[in-house]
C-alpha atoms as a PDB file:
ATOM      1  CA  UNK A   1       0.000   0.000   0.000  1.00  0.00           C
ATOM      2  CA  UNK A   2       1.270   3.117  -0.978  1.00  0.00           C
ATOM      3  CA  UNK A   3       1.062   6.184   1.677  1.00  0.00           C
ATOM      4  CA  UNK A   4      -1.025   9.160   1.133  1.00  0.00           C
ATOM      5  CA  UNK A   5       0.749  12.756   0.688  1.00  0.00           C
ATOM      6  CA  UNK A   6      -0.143  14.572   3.735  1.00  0.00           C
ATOM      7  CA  UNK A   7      -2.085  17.282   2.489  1.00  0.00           C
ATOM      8  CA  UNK A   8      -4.521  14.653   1.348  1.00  0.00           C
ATOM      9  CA  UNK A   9      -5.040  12.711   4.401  1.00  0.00           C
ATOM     10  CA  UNK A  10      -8.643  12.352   5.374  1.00  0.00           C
ATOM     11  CA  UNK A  11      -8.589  12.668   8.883  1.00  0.00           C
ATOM     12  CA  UNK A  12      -9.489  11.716  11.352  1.00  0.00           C
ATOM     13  CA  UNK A  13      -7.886   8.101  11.547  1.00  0.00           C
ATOM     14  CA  UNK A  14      -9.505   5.564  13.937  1.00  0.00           C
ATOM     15  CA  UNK A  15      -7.322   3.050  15.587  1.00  0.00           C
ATOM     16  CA  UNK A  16      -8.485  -0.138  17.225  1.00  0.00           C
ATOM     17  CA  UNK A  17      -6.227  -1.501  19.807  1.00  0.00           C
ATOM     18  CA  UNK A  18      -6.881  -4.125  22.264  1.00  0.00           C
ATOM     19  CA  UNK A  19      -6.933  -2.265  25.739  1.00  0.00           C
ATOM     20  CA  UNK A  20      -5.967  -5.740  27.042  1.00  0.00           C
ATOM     21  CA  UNK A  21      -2.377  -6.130  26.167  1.00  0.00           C
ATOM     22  CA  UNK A  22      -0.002  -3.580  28.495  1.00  0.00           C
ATOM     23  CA  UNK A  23       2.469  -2.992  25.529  1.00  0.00           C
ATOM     24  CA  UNK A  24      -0.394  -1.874  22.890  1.00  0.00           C
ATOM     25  CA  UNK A  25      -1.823   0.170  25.972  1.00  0.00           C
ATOM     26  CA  UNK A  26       1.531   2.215  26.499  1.00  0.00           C
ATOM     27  CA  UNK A  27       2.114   2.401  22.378  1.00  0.00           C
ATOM     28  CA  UNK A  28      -1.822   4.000  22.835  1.00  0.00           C
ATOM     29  CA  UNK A  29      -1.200   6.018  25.156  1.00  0.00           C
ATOM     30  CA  UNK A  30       1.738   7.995  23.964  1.00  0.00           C
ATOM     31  CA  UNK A  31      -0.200   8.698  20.964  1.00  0.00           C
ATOM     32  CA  UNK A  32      -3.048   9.955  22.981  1.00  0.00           C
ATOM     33  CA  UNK A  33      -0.164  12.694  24.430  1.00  0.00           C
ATOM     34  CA  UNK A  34       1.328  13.628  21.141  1.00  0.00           C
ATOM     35  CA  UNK A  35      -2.414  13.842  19.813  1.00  0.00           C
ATOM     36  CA  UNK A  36      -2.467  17.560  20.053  1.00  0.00           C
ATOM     37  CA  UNK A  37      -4.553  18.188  16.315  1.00  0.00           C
ATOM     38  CA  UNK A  38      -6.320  15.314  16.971  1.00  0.00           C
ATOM     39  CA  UNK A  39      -6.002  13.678  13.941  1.00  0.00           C
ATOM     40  CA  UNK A  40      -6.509  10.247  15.929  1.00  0.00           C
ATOM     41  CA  UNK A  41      -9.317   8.892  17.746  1.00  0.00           C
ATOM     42  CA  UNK A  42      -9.424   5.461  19.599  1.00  0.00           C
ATOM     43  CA  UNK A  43     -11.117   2.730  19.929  1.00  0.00           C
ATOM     44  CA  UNK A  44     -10.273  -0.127  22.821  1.00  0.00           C
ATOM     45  CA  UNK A  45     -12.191  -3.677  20.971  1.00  0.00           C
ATOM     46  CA  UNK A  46     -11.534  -5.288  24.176  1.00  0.00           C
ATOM     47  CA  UNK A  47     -14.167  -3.307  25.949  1.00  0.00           C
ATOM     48  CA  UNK A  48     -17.072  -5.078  26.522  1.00  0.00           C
ATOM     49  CA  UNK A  49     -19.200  -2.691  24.935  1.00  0.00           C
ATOM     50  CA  UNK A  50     -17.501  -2.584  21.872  1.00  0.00           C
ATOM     51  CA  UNK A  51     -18.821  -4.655  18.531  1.00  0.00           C
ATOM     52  CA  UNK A  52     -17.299  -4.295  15.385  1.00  0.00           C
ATOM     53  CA  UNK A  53     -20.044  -3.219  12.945  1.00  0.00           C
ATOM     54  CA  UNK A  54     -17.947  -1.219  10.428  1.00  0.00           C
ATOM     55  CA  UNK A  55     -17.414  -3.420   6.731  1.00  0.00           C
ATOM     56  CA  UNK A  56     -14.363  -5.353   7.190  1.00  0.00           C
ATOM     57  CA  UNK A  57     -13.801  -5.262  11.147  1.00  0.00           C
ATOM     58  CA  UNK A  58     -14.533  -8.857  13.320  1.00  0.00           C
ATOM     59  CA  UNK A  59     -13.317  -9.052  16.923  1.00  0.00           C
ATOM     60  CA  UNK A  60     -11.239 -11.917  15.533  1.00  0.00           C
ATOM     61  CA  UNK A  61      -8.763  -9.989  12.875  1.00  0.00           C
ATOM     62  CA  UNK A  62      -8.894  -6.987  15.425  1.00  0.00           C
ATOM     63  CA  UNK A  63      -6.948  -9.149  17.449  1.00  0.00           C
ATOM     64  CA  UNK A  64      -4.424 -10.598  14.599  1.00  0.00           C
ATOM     65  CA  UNK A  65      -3.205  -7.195  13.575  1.00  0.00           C
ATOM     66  CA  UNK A  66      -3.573  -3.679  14.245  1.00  0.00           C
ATOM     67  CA  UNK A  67      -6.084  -1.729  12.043  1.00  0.00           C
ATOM     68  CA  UNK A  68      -7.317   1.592  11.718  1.00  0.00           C
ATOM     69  CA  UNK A  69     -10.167   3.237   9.185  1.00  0.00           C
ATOM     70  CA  UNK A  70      -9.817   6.643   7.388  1.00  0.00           C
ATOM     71  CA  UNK A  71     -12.849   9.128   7.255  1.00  0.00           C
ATOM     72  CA  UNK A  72     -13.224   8.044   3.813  1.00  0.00           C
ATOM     73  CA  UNK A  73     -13.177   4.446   4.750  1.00  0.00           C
ATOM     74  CA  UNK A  74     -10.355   3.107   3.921  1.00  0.00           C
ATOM     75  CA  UNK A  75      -9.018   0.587   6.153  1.00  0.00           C
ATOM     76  CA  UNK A  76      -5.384   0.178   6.932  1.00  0.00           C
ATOM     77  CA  UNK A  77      -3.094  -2.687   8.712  1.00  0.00           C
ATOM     78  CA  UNK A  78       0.269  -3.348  10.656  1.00  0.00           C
ATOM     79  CA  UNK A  79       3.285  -1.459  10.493  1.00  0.00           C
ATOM     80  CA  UNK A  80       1.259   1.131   8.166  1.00  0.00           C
ATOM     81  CA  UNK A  81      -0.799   1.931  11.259  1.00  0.00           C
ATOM     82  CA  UNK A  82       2.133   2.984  13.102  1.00  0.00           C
ATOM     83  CA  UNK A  83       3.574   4.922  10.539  1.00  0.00           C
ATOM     84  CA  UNK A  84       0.145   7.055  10.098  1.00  0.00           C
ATOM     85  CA  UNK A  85      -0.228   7.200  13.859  1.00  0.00           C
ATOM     86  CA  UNK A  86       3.352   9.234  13.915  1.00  0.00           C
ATOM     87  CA  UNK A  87       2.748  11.220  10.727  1.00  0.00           C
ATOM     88  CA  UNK A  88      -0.670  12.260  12.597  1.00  0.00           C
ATOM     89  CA  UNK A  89       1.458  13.291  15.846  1.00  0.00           C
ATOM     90  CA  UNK A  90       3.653  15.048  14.110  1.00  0.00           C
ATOM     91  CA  UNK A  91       6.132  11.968  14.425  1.00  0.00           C
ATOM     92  CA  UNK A  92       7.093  12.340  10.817  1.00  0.00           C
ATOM     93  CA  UNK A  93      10.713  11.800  10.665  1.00  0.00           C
ATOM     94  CA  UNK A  94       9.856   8.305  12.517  1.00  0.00           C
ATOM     95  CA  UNK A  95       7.580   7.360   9.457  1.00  0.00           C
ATOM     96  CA  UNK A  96       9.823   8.586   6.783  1.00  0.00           C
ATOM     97  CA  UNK A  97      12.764   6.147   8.546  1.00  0.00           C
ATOM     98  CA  UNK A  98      10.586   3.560   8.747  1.00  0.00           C
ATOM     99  CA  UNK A  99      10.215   3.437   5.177  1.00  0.00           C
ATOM    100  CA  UNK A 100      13.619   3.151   4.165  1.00  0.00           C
ATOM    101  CA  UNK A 101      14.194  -0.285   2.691  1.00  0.00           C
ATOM    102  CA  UNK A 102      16.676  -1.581   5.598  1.00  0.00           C
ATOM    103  CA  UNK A 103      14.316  -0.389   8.517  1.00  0.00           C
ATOM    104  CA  UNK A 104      11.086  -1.195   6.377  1.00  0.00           C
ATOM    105  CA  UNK A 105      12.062  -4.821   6.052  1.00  0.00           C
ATOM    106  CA  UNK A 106      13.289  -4.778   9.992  1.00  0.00           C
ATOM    107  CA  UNK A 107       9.877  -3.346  11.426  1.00  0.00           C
ATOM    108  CA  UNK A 108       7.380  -5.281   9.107  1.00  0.00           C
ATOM    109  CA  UNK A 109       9.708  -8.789  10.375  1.00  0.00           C
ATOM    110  CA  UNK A 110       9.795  -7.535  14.010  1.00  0.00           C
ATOM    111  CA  UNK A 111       5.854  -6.441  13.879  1.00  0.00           C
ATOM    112  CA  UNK A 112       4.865  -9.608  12.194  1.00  0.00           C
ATOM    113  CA  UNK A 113       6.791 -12.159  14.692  1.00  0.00           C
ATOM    114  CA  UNK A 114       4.900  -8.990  18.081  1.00  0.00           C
ATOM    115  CA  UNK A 115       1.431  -9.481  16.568  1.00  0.00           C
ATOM    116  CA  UNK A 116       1.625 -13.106  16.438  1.00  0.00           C
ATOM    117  CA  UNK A 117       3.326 -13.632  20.019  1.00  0.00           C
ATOM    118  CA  UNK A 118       1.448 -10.876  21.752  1.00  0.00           C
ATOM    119  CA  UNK A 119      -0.623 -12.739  23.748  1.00  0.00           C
ATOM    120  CA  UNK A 120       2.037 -15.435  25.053  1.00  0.00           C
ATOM    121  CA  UNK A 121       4.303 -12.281  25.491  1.00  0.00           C
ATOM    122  CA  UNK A 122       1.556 -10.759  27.409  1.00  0.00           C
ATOM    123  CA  UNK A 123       0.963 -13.882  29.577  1.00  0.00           C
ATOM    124  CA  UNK A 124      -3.332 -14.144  28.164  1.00  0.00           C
ATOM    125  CA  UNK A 125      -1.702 -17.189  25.769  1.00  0.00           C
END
């Protein structure tokens, strides 16, 4: 997927994160304090009062990867989360990095091998 200039971002971006794991918590909330514009809103799909209604959200793949949905409706995964998150912080730079080919290859590897050990890492496996 290819990024979106900034100037054409439609914002706001909604992340869901699972409220339940402490290291997705912290990541959450040090966006919530850098979230001055608020170009990112939050949503916790392990609160019981949460059900994923939105076109292309189950509980299930909520809890494989992270996701978050555009205004527009476009619905984005992974390491492209993150990178979004810190463009909408004004975390640029880290975005930018992260898409140079050595450190793009590193984070989508190191991502892939959190999001599948999460839960044993969290002890809820």
């Amino acid at each position: 997927m290819r990024p979106r200039p900034h100037s054409v971002k439609p914002y706001p971006l909604t992340v869901y994160y699972d409220g339940e794991c402490p290291i997705c918590r912290r990541e959450i909330d040090l966006m919530k304090m850098f979230n001055r514009k608020d170009h990112l809103q939050f949503i916790d799909f392990s609160n019981s009062s949460f059900h994923a209604t939105d076109p292309g959200l189950n509980q299930c793949d909520l809890g494989k990867v992270i996701h978050a949905r555009w205004s527009d409706g476009t619905l984005i995964t992974g390491v492209e989360v993150f990178r979004e998150m810190w463009e909408g912080v004004g975390l640029g730079f880290l975005a930018r990095c992260s898409r140079r080919p050595i450190f793009n290859k590193l984070l989508v590897k190191a991502y892939a091998w959190f999001a599948k050990n999460r839960l044993r890492l969290t002890g809820r496996a």
